[in-house]
Protein backbone atom coordinates (compact mmCIF):
# COMPACT_ATOMS: atom_id res chain seq x y z
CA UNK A 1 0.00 0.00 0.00
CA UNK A 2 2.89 2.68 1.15
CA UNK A 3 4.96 1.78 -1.74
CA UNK A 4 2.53 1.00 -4.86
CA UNK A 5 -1.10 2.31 -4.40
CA UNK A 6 -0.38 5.66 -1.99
CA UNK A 7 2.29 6.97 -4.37
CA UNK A 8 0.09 6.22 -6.80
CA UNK A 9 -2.93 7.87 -5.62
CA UNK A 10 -0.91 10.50 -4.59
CA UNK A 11 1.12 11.01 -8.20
CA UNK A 12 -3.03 11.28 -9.54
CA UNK A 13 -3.84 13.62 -7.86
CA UNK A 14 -1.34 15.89 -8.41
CA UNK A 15 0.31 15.83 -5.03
CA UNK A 16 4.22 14.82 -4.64
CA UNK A 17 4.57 11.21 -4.37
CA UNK A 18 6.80 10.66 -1.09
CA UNK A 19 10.81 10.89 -1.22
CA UNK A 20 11.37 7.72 0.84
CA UNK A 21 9.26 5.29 2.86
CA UNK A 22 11.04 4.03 5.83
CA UNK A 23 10.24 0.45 6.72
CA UNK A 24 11.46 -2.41 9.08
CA UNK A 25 10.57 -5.86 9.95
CA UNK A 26 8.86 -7.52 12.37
CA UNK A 27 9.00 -7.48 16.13
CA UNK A 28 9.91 -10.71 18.20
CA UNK A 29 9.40 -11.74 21.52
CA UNK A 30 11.97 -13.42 23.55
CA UNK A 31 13.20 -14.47 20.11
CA UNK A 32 9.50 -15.70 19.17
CA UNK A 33 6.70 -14.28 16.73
CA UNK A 34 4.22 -12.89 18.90
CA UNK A 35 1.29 -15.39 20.59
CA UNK A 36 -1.34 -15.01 22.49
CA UNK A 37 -1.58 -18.31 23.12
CA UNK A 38 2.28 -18.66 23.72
CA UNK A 39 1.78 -15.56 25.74
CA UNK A 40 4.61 -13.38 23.32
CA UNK A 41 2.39 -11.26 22.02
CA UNK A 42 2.83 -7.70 23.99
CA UNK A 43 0.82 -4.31 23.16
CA UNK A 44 1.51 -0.66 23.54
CA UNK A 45 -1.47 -0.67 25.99
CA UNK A 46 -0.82 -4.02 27.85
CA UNK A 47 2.71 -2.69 28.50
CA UNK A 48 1.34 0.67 30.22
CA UNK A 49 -0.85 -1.33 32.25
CA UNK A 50 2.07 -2.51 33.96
CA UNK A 51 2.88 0.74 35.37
CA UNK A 52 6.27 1.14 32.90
CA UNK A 53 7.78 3.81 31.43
CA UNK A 54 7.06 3.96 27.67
CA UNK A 55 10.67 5.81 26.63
CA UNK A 56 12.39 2.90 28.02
CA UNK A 57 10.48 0.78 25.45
CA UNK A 58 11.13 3.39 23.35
CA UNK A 59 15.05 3.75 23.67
CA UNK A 60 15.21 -0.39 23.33
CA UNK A 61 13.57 -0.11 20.08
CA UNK A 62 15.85 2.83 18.86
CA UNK A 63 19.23 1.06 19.83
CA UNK A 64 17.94 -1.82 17.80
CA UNK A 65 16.89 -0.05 14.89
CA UNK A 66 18.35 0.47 11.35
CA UNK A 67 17.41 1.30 8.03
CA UNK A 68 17.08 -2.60 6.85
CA UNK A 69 14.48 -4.94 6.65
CA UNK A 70 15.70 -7.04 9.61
CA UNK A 71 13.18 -8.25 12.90
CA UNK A 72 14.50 -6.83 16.17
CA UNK A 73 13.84 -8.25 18.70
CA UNK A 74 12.27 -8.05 22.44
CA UNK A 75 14.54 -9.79 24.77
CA UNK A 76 12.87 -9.00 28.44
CA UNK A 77 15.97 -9.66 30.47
CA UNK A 78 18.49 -7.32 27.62
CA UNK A 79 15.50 -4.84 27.88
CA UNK A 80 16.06 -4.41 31.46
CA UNK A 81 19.96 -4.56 31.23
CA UNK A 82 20.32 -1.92 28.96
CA UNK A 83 17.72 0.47 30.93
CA UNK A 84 19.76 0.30 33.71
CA UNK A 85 22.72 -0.11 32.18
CA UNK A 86 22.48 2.69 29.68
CA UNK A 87 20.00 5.32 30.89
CA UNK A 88 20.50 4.81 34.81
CA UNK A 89 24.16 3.62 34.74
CA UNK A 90 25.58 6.10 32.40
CA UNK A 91 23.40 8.77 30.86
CA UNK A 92 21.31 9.72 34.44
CA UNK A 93 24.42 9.09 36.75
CA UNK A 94 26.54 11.79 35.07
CA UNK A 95 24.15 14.31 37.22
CA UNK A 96 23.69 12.10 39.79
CA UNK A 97 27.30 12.26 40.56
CA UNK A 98 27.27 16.23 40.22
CA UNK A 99 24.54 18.11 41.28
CA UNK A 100 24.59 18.07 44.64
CA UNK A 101 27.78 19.38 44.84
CA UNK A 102 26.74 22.40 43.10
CA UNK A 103 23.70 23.08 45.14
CA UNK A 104 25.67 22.67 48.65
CA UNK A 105 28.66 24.11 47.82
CA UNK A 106 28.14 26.52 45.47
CA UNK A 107 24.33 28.08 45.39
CA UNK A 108 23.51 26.08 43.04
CA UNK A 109 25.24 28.00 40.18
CA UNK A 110 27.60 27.00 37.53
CA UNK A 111 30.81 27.82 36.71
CA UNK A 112 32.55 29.04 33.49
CA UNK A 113 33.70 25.77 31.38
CA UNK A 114 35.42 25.24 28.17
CA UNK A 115 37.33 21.76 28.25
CA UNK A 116 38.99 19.73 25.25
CA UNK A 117 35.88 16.83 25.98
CA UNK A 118 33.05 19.50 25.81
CA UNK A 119 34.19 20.54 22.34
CA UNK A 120 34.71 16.76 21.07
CA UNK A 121 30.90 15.78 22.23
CA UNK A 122 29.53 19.36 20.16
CA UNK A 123 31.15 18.09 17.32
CA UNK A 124 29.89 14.68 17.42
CA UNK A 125 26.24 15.96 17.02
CA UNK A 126 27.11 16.30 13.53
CA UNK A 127 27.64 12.64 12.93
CA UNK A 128 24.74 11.63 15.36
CA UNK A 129 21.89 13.50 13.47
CA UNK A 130 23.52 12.13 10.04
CA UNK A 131 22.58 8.29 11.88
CA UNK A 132 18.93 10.30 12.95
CA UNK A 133 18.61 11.15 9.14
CA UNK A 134 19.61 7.83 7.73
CA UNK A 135 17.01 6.09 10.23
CA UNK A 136 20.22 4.04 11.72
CA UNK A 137 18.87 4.51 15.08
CA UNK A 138 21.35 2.14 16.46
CA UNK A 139 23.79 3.57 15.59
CA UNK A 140 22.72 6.85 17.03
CA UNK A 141 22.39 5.17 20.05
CA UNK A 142 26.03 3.38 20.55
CA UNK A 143 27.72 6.96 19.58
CA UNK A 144 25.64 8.96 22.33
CA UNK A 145 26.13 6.23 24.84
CA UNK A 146 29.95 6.00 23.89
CA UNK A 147 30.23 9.91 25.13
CA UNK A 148 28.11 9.47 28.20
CA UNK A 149 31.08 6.68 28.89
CA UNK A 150 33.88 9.44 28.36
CA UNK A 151 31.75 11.58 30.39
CA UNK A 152 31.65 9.48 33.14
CA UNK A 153 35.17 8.90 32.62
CA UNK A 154 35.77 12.30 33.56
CA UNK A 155 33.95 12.78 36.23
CA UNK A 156 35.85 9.33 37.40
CA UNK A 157 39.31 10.76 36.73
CA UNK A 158 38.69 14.14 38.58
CA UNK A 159 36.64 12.50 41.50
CA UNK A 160 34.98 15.67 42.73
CA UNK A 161 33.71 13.35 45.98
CA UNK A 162 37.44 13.58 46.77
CA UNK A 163 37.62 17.39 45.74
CA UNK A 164 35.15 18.11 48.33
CA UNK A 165 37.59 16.83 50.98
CA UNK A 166 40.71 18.65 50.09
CA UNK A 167 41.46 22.28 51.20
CA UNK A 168 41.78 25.32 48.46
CA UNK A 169 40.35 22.89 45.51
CA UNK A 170 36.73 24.82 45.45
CA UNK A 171 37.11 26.08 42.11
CA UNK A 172 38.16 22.74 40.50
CA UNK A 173 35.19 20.80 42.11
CA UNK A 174 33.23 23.58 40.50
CA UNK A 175 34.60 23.39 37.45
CA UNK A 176 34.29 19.55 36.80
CA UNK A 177 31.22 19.25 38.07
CA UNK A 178 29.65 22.37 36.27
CA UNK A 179 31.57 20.51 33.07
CA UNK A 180 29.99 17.13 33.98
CA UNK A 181 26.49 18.91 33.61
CA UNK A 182 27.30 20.55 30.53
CA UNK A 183 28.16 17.49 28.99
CA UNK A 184 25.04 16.33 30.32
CA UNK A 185 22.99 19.03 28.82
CA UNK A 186 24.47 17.83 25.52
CA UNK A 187 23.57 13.77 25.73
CA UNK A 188 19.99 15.31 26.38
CA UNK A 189 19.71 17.17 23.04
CA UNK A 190 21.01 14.02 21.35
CA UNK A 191 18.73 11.94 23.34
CA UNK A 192 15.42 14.11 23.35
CA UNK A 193 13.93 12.46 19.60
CA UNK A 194 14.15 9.20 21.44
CA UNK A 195 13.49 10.69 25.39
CA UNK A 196 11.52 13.70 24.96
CA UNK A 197 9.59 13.54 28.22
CA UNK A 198 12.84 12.78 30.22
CA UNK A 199 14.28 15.36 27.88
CA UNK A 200 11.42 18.11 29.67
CA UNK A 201 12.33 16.94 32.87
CA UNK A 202 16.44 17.86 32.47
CA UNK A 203 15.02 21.18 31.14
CA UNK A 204 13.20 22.06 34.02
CA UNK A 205 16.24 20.39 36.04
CA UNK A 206 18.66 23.01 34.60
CA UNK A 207 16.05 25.91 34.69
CA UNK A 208 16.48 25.98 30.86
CA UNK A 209 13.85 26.36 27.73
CA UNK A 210 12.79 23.39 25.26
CA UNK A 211 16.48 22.27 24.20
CA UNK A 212 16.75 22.55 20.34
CA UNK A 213 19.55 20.65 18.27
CA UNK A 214 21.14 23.73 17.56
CA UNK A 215 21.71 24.44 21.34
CA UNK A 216 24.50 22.15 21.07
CA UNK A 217 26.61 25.37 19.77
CA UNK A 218 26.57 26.54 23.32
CA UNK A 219 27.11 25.84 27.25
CA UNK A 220 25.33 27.08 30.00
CA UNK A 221 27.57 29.70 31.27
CA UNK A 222 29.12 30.78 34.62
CA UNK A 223 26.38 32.20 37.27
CA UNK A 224 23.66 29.84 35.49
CA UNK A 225 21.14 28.52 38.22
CA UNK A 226 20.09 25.40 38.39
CA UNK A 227 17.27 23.48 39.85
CA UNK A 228 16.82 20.77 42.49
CA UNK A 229 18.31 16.74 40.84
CA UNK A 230 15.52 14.59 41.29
């Protein structure tokens, strides 16, 4: 229908037929075609009834994705591994690790930054909206998860829990972590087509409007307030 008799239809009536149509194949459960009988066969709404989180579905689907015809899969016990893994472990612990530093220590406002790692993750946007334009959603994915590594990284090499201890080191801790959130500001703007409600909730986080992809350009500068880390 979307590649014969709506183009068709379409090319009739004098409207533009469609560029592309972007397919994929079939979902599996548990590396099964859906049941009911076998009990694989899961719904948008039977999966809400059980009190989840729809962008976690939704970020599972989008590191599987690519622009073939191949079946992805629904694996229940990787599903849960790569929530925590990737979204709890190391996109959501980069503030977790941060914030609270800047609200007791320093009124909760940033400080100047302009590192060597903040530039490298701006320029990567380029090459992670080519993967959003080309529908390779997985590969999206791996790249923005392979800077919120490096991020944590950095927040593991400079180990602000042991700057807090040390006499005359205030402005570092402030620094890193006031760099830590800026690098967390920009895994949210790559994130937000896939997380856009968790997306809201870092903006209101960082006391900051609707992030845009061409916010990536900038950093939130020194003085910048932010809100209470939930």
């Amino acid at each position: 229908f979307h590649t014969l008799f709506w183009p068709a239809v379409l090319h009739g009536a004098g409207y533009r037929p469609p560029t592309n149509v972007f397919v994929h194949g079939f979902l599996t459960v548990n590396g099964q075609k859906m049941s009911k009988s076998r009990g694989t066969f899961i719904t948008a709404e039977s999966y809400l009834k059980q009190g989840l989180n729809p962008e976690w579905l939704r970020y599972y689907y989008a590191a599987k994705l690519n622009a073939s015809m191949e079946d992805i899969d629904l694996n229940l016990d990787d599903f849960i591994a790569r929530v925590n893994s990737d979204l709890v472990g190391k996109y959501v612990n980069i503030a977790s690790r941060c914030a609270g530093f800047i609200h007791k220590r320093f009124g909760s406002a940033l400080a100047a930054v302009s590192g060597d790692l903040l530039a490298e993750v701006q320029v990567a946007g380029e090459t992670i909206a080519a993967h959003y334009e080309a529908r390779e959603y997985g590969k999206a994915m791996r790249e923005i998860m392979a800077l919120a590594d490096r991020a944590n990284q950095f927040v593991n090499d400079h180990a602000p829990w042991e700057l807090a201890k040390k006499e005359g080191m205030d402005a570092e801790l402030h620094r890193v972590c006031s760099e830590a959130l800026n690098l967390f500001r920009l895994l949210t703007i790559y994130l937000k087509p896939v997380l856009p409600a968790l997306a809201q909730q870092v903006e209101s986080f960082l006391k900051i409007e609707p992030l845009r992809w061409s916010d990536a350009d900038q950093s939130l500068g020194a003085g910048h307030v932010i809100g209470n880390y939930q």
